[in-house]
N, C-alpha and C. Protein backbone atom coordinates (compact mmCIF):
# COMPACT_ATOMS: atom_id res chain seq x y z
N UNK A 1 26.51 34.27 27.55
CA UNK A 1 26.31 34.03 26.13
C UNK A 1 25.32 35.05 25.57
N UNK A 2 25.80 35.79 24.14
CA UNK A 2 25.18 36.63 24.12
C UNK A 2 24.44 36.00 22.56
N UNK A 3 22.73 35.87 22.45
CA UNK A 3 22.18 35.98 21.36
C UNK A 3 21.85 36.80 20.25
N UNK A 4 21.99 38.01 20.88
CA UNK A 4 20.95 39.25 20.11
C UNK A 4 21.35 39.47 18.47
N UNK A 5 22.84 38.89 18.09
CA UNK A 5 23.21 38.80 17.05
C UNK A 5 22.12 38.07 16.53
N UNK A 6 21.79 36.49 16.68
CA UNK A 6 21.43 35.50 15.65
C UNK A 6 19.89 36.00 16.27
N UNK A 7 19.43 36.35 17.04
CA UNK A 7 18.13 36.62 17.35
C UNK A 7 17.76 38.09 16.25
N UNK A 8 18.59 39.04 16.13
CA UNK A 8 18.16 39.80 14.88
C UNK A 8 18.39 39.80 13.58
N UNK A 9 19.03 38.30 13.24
CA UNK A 9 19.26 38.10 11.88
C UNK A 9 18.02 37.31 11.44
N UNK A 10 17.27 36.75 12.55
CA UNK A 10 16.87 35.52 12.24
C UNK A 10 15.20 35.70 12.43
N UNK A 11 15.27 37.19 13.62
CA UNK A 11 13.80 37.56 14.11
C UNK A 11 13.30 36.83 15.19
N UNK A 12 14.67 36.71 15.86
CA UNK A 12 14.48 35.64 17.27
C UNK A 12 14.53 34.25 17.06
N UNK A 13 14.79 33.50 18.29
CA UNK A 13 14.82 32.31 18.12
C UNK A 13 13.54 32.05 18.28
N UNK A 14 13.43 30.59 17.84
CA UNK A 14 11.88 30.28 18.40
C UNK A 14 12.13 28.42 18.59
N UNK A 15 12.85 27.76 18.49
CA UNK A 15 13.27 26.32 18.52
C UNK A 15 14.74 26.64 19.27
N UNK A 16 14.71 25.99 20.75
CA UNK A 16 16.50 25.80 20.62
C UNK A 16 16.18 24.45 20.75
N UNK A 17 17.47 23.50 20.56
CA UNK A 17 17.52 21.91 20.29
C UNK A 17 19.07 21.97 21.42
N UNK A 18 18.66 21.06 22.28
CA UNK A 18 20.48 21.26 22.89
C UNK A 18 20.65 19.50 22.76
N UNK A 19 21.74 19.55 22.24
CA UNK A 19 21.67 18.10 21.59
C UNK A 19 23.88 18.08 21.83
N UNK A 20 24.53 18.98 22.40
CA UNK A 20 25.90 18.72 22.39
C UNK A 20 26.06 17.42 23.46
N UNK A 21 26.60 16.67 23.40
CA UNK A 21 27.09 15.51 24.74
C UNK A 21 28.21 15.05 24.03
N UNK A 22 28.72 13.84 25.24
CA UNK A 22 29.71 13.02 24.82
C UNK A 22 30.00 12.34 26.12
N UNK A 23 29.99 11.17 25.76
CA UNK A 23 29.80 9.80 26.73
C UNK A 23 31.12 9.34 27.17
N UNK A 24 32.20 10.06 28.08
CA UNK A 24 33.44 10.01 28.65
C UNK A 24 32.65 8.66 29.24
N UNK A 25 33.86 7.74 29.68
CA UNK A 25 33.90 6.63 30.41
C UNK A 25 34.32 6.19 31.46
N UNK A 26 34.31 5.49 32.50
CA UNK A 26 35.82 5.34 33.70
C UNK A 26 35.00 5.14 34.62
N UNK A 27 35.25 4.48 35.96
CA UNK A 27 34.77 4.04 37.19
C UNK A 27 34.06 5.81 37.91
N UNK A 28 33.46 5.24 38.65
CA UNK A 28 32.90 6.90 39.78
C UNK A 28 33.90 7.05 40.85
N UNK A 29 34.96 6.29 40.69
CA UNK A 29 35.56 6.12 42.13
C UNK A 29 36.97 6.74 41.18
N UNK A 30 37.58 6.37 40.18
CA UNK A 30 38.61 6.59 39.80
C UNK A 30 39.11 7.47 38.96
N UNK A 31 37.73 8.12 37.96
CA UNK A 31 37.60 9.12 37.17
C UNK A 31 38.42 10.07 37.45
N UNK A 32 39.00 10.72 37.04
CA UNK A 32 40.29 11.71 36.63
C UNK A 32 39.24 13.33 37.09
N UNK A 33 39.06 14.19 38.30
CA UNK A 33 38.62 15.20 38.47
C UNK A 33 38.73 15.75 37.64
N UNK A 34 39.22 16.59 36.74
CA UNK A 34 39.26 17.47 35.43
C UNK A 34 38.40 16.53 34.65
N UNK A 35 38.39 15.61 33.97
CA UNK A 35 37.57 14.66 33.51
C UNK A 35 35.77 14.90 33.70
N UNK A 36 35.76 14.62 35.00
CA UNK A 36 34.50 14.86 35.65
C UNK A 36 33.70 16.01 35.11
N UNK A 37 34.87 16.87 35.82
CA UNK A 37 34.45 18.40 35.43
C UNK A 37 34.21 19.10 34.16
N UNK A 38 34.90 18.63 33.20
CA UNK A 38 35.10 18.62 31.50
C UNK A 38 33.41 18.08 30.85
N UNK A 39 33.50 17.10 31.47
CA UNK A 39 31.87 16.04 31.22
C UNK A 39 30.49 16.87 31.78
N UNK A 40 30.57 17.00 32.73
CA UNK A 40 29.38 18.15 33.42
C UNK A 40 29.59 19.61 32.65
N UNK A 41 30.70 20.41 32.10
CA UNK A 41 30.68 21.58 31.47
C UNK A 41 30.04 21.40 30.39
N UNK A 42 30.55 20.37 29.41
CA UNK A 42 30.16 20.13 28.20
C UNK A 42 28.30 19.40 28.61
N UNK A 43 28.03 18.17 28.75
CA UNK A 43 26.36 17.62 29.16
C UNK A 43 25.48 18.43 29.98
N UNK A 44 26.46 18.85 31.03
CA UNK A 44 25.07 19.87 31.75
C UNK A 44 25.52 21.22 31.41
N UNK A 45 26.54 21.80 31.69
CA UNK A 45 26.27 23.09 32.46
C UNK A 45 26.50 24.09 30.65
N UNK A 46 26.91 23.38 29.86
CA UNK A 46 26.59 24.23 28.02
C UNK A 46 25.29 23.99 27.52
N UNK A 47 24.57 23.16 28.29
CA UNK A 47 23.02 23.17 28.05
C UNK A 47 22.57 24.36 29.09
N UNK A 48 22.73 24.57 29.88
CA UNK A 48 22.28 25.20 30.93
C UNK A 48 22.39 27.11 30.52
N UNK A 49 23.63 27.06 29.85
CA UNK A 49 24.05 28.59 29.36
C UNK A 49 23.25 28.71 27.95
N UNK A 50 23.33 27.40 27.12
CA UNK A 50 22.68 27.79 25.99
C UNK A 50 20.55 28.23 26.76
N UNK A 51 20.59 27.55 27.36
CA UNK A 51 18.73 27.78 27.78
C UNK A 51 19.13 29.36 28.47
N UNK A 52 19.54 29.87 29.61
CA UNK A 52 19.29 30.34 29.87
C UNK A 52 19.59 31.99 28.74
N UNK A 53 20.24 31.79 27.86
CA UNK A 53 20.62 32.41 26.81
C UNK A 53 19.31 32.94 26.45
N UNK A 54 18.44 32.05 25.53
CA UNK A 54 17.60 31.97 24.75
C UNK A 54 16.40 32.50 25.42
N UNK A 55 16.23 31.98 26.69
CA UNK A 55 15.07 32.23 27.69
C UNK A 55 14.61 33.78 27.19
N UNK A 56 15.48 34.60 27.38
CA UNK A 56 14.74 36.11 27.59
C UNK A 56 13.78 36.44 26.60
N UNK A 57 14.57 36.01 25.28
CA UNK A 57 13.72 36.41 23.67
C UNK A 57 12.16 35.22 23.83
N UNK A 58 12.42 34.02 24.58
CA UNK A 58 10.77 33.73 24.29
C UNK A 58 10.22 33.83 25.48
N UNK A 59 10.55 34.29 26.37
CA UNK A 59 9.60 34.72 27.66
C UNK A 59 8.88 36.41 26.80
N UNK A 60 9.83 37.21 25.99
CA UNK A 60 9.24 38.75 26.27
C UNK A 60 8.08 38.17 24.49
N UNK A 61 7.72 37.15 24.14
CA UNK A 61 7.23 36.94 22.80
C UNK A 61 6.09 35.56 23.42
N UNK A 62 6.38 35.11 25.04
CA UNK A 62 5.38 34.32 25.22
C UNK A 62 5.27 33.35 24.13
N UNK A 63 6.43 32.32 23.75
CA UNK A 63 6.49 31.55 22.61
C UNK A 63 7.86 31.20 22.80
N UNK A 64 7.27 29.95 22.13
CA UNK A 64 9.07 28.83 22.14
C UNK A 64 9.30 27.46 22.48
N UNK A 65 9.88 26.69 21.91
CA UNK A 65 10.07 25.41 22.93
C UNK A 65 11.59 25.28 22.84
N UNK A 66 12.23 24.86 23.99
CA UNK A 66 13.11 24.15 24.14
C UNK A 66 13.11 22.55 24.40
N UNK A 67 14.05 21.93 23.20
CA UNK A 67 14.28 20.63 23.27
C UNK A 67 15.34 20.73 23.74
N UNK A 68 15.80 19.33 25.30
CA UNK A 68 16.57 18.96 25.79
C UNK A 68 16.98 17.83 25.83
N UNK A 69 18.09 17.16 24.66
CA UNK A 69 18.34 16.05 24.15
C UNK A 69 19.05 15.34 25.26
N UNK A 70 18.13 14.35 25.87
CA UNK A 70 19.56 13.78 27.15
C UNK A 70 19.27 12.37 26.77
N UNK A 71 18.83 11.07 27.49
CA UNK A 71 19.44 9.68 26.87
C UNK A 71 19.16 8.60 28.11
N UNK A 72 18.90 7.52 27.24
CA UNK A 72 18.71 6.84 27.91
C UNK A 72 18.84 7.09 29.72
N UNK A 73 20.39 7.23 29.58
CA UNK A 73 21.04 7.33 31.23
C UNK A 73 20.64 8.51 31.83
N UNK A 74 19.70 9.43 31.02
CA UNK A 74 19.10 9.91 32.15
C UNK A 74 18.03 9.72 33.03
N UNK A 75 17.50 8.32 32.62
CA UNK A 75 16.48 7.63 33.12
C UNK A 75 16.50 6.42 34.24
N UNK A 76 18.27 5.92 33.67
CA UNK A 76 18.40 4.62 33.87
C UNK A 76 19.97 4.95 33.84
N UNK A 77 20.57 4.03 35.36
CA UNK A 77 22.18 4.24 35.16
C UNK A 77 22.78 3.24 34.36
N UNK A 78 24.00 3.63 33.65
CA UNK A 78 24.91 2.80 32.35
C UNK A 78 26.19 2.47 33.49
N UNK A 79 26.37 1.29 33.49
CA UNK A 79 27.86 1.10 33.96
C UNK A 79 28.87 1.20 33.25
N UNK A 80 29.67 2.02 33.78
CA UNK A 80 30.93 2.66 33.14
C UNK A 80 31.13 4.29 32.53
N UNK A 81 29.38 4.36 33.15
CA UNK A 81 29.36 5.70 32.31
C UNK A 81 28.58 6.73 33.47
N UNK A 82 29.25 6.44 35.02
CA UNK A 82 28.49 6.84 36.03
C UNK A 82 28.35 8.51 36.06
N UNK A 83 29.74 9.36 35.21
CA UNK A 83 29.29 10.67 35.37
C UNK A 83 28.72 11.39 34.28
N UNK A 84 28.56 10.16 33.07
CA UNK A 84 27.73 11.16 32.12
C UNK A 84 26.24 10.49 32.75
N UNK A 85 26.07 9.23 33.38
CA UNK A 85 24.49 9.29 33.77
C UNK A 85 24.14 10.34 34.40
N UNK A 86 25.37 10.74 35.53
CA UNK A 86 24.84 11.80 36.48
C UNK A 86 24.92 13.06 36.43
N UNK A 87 25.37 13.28 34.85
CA UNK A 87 25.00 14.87 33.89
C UNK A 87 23.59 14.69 33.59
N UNK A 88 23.70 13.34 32.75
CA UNK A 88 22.00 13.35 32.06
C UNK A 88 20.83 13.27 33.05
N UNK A 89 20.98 12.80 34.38
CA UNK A 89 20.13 12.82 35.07
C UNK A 89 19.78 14.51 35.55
N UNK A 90 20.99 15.03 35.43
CA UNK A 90 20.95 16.67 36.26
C UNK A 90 19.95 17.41 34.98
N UNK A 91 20.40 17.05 33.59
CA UNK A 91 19.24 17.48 32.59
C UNK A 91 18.45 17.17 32.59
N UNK A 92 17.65 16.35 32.86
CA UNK A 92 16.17 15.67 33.40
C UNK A 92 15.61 16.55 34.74
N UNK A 93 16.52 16.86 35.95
CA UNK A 93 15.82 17.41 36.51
C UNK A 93 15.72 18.72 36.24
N UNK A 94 16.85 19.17 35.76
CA UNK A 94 16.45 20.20 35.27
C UNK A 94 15.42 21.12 34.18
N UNK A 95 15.42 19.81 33.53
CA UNK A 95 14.16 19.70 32.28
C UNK A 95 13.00 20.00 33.23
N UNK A 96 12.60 19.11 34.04
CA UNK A 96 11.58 19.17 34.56
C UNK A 96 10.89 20.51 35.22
N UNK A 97 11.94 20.98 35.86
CA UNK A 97 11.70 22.13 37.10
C UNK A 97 11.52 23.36 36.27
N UNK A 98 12.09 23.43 34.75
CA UNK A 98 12.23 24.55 33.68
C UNK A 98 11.03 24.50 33.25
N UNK A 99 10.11 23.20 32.98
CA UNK A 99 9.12 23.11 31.91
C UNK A 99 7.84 23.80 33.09
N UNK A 100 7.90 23.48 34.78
CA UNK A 100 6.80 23.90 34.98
C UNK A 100 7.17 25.92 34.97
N UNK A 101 8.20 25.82 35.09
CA UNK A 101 8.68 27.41 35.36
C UNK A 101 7.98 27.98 34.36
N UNK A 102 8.50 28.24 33.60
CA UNK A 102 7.95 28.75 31.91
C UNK A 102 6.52 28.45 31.10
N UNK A 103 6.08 27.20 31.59
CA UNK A 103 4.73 26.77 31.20
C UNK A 103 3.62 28.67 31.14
N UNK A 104 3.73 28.85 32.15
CA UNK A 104 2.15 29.99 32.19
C UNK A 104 3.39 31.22 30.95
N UNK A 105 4.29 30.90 30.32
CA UNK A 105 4.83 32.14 29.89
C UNK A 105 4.78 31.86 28.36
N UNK A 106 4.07 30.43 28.25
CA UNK A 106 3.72 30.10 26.70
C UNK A 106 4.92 29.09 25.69
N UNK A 107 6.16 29.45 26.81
CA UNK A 107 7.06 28.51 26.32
C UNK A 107 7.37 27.06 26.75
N UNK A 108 7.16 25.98 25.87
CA UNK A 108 6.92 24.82 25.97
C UNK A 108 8.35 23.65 26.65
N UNK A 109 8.34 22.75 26.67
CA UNK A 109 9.87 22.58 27.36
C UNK A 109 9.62 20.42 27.13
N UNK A 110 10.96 19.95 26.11
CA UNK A 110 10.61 18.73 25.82
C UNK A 110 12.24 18.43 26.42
N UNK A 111 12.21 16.61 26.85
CA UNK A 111 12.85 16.33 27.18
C UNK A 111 13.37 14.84 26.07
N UNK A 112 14.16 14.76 25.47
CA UNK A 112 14.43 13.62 24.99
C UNK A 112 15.65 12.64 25.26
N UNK A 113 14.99 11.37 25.40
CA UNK A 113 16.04 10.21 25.61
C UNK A 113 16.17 9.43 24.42
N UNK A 114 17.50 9.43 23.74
CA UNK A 114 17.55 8.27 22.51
C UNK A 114 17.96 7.51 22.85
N UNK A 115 18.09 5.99 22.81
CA UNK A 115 18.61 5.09 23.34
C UNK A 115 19.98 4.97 22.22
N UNK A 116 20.09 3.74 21.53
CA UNK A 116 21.49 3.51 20.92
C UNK A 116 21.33 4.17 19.18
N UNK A 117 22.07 4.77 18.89
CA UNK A 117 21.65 5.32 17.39
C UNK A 117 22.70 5.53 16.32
N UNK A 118 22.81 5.05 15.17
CA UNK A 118 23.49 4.85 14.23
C UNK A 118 24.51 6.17 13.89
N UNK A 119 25.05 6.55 14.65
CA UNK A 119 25.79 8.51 14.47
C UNK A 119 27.62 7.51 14.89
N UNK A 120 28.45 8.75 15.01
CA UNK A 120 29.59 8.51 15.26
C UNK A 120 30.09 8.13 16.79
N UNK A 121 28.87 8.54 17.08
CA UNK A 121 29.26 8.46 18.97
C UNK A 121 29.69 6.93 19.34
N UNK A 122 29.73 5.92 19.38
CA UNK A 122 30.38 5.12 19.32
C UNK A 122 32.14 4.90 18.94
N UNK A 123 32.69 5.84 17.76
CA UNK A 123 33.41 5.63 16.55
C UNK A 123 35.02 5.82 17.68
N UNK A 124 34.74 6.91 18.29
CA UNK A 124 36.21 7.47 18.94
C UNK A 124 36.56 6.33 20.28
N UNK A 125 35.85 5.02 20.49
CA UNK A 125 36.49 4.27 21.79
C UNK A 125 37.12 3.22 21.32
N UNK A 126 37.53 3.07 19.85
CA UNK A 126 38.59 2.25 19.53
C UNK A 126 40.15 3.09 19.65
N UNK A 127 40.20 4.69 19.47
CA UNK A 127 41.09 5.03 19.62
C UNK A 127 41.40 5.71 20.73
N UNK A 128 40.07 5.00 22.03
CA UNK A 128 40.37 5.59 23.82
C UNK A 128 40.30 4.64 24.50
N UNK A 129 41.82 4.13 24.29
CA UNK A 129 42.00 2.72 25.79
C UNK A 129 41.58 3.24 27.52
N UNK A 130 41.23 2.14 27.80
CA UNK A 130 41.14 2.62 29.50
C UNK A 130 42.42 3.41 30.23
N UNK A 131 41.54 4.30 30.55
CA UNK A 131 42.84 4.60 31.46
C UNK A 131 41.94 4.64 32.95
N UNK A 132 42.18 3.55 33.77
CA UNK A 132 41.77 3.64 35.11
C UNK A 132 42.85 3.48 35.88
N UNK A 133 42.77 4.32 37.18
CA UNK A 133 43.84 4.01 38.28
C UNK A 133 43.38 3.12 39.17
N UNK A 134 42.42 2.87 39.36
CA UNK A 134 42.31 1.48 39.66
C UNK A 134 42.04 0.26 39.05
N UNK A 135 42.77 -1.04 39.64
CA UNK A 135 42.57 -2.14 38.57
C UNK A 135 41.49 -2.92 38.80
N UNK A 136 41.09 -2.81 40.12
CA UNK A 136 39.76 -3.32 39.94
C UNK A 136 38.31 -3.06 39.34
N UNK A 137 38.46 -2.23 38.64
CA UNK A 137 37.58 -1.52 37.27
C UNK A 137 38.18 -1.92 35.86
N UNK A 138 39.21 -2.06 35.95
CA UNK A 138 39.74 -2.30 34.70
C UNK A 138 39.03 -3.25 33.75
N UNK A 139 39.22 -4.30 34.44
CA UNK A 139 37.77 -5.68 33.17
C UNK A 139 36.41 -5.16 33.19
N UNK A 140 36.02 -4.42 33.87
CA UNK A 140 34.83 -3.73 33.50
C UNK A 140 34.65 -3.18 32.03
N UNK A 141 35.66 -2.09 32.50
CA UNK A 141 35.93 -0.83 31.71
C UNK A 141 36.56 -1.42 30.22
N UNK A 142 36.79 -2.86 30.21
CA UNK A 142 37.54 -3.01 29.07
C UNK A 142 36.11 -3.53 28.26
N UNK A 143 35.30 -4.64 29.38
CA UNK A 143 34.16 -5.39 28.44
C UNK A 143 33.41 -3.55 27.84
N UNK A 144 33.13 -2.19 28.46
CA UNK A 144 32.67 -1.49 28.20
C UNK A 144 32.90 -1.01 26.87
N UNK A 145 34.26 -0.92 26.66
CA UNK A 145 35.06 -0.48 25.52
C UNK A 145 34.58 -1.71 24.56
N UNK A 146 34.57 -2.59 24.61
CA UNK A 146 34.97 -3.60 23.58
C UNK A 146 33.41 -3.38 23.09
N UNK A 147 32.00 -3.94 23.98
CA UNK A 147 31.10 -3.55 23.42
C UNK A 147 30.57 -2.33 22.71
N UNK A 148 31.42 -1.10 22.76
CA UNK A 148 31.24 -0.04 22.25
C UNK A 148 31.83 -0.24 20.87
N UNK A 149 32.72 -0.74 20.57
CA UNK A 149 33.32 -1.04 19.62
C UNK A 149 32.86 -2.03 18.79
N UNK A 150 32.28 -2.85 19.26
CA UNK A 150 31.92 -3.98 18.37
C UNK A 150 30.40 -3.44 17.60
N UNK A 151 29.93 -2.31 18.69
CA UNK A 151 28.48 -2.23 17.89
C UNK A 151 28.41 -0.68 17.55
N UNK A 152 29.57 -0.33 16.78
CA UNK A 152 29.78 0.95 16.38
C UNK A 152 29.26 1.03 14.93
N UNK A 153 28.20 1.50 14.46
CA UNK A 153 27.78 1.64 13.22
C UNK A 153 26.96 0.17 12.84
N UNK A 154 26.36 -0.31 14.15
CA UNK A 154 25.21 -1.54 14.04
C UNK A 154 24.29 -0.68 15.25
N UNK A 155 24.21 0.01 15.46
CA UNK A 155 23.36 0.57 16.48
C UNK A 155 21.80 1.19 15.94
N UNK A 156 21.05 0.15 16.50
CA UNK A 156 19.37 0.02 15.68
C UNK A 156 19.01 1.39 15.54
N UNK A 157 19.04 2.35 16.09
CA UNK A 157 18.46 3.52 15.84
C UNK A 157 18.89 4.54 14.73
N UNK A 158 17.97 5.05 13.89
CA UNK A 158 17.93 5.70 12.95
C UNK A 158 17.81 7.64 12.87
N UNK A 159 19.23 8.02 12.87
CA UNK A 159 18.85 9.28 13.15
C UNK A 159 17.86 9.90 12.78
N UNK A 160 17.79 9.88 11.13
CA UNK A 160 16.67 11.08 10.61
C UNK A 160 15.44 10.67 10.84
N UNK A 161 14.78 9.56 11.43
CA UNK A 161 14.00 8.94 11.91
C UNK A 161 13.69 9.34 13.03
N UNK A 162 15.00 9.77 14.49
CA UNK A 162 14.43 10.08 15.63
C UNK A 162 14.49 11.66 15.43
N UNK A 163 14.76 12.80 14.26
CA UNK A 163 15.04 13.35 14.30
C UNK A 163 13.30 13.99 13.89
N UNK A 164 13.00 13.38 12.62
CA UNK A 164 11.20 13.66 12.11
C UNK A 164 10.02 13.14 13.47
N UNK A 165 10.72 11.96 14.67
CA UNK A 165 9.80 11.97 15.38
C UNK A 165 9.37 12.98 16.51
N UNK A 166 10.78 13.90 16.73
CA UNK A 166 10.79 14.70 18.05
C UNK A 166 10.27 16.06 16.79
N UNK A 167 10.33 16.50 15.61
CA UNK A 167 9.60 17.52 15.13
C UNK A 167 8.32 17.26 15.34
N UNK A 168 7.88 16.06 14.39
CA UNK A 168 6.40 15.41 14.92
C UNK A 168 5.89 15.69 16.20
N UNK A 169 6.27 15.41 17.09
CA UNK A 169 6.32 15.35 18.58
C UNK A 169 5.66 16.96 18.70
N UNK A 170 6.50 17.27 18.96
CA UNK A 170 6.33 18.78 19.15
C UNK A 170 5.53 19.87 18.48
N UNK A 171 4.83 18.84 17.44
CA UNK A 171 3.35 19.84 16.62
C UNK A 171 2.24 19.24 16.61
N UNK A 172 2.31 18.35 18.38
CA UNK A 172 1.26 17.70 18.60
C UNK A 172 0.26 18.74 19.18
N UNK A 173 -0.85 18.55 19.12
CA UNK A 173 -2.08 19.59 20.21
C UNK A 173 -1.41 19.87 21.57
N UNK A 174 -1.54 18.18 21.93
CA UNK A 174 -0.69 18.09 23.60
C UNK A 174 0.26 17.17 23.38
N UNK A 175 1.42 17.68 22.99
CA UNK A 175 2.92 16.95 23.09
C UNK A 175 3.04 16.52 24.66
N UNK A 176 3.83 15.19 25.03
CA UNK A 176 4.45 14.78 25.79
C UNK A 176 5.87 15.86 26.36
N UNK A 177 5.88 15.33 27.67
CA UNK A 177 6.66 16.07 28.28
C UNK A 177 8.66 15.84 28.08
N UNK A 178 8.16 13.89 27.90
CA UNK A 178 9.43 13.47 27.63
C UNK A 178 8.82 12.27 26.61
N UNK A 179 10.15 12.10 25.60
CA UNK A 179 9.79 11.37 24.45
C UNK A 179 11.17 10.13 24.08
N UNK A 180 11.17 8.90 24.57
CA UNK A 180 12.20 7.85 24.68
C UNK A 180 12.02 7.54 23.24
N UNK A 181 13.41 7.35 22.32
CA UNK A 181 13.58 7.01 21.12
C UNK A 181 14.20 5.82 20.94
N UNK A 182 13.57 5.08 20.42
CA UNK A 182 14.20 3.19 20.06
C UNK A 182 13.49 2.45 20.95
N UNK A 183 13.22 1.43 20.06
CA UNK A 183 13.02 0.33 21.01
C UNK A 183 13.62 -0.01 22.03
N UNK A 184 15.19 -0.39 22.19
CA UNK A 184 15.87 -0.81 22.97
C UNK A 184 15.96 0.12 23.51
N UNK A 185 15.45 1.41 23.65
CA UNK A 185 15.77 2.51 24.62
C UNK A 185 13.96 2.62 25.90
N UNK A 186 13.27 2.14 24.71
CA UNK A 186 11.89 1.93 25.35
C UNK A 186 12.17 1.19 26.47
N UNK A 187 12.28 -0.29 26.01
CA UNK A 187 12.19 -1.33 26.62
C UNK A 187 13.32 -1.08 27.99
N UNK A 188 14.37 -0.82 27.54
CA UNK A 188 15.20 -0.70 28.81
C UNK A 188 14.81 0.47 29.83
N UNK A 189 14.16 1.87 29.99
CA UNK A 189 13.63 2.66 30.74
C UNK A 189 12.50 2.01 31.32
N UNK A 190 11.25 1.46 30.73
CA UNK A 190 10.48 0.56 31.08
C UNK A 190 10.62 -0.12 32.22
N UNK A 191 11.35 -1.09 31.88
CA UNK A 191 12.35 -2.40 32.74
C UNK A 191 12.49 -1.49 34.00
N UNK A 192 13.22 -0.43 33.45
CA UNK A 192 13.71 0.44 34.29
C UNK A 192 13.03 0.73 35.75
N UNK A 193 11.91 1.77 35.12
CA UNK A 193 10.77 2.22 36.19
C UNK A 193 9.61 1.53 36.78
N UNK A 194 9.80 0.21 36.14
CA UNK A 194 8.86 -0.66 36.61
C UNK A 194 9.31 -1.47 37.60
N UNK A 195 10.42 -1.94 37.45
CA UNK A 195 11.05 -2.09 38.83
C UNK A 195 11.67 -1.53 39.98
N UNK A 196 11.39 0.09 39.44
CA UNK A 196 11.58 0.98 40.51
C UNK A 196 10.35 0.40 41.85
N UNK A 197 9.47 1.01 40.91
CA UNK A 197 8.00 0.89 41.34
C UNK A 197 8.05 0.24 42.52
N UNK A 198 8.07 -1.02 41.73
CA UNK A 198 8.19 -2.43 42.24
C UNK A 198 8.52 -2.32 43.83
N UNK A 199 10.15 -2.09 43.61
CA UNK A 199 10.69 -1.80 44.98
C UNK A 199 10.79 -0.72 46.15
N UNK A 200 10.13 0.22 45.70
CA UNK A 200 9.45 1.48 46.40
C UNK A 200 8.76 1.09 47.47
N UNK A 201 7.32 0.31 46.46
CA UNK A 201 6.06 -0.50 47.12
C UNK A 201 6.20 -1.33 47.92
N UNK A 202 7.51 -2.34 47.67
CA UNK A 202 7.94 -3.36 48.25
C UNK A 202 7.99 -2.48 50.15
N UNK A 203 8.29 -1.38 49.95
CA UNK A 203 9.48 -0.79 51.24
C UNK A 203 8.10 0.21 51.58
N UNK A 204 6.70 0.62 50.99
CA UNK A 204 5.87 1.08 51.41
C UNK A 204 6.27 1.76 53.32
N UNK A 205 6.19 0.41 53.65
CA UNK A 205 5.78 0.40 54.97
C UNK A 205 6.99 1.33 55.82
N UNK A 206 8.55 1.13 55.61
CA UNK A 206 9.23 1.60 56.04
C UNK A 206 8.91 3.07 56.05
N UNK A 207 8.75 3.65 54.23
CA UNK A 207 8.51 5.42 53.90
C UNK A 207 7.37 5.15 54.73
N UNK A 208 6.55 5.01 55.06
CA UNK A 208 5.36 5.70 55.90
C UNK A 208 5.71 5.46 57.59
N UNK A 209 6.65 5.09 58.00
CA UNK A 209 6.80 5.30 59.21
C UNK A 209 7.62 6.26 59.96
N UNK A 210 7.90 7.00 59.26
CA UNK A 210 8.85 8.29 59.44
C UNK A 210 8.24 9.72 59.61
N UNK A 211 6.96 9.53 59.53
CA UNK A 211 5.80 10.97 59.91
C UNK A 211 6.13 10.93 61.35
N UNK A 212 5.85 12.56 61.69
CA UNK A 212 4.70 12.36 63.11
C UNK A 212 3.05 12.04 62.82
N UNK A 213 3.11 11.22 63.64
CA UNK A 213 1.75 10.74 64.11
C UNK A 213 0.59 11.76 63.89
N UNK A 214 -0.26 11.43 63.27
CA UNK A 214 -1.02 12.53 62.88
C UNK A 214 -2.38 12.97 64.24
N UNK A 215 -3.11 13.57 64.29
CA UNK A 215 -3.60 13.88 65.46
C UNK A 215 -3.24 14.12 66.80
């Protein structure tokens, strides 16, 4: 991908926002390979070309942030939605490993999760029936659909709202590294990592018995 066009119309970039996705659906077991692959081009790997695009103009200017719009499920897995969690999770780590890279080069690196939000993304799963090859996913995949549908354009979150908080965000002294939008997106990551915790600690004893013996 080549910038140098919009980088000399514009006097370089200095904000990229990667905000393209789309929440394909279907079991992890039955998902359609092209499917898969279609979902990871578009969630991870067109985030991945747009950053590494941009990278050169704010590494040689020591300036820049990249926002990396990923979602709830990159925090927390969605049933029914096992390979866009496991795009959004690959943008999270990747978020991560980018922000310490670039840190000493002045360019800043944010990660965002919105939880459910009032946009169209909902709008297209009344006109995408299941298609699973297996049927034992099927009542899953249908309650999935139906709740997508029923709360299409009731979804608590307010775009231009999460849109002024991640500018906000980002003209803090010391901005956060990652920034969860909605309540119901709070509360459910929360839930989330607190019962990670939980059960980590629980299993303490097992992770520490797998060293050699020290001395």
């Amino acid at each position: 991908m080549d910038t140098r066009g919009t980088s000399a119309h514009f006097g370089g970039i200095d904000v990229l926002v990667n905000n393209a996705g789309r929440g394909w659906y279907g079991s992890v077991e039955g998902m359609d390979d092209a499917a898969v692959r279609q979902l990871f081009e578009l969630n991870f790997f067109s985030v991945l070309a747009v950053t590494r695009a941009v990278l050169p103009g704010m590494r040689a200017r020591r300036s820049g942030w990249i926002i990396n719009v990923s979602s709830v499920a990159g925090l927390r897995g969605e049933l029914g939605f096992g390979y866009y969690t496991a795009a959004k999770h690959a943008v999270e780590g990747m978020t991560d490993v980018l922000r310490q890279e670039v840190a000493p080069l002045g360019v800043k690196v944010l990660a965002v999760q919105p939880g459910a939000f009032r946009t169209r993304a909902y709008a297209g799963f009344a006109g995408e029936p299941v298609r699973e090859s297996i049927e034992d996913y099927r009542p899953m995949l249908q309650s999935v659909r139906t709740t997508m549908i029923e709360h299409d354009g009731k979804q608590p979150g307010d775009p231009m709202k999460g849109a002024r908080a991640v500018v906000a965000t980002i003209g803090q002294d010391d901005p956060p590294h990652r920034l969860v939008l909605g309540s119901g997106g709070y509360d459910a990551v929360i839930g989330e990592l607190e019962s990670m915790i939980t059960e980590i600690r629980a299993h303490e004893h097992v992770s520490r018995t797998v060293d050699f013996p020290v001395g």
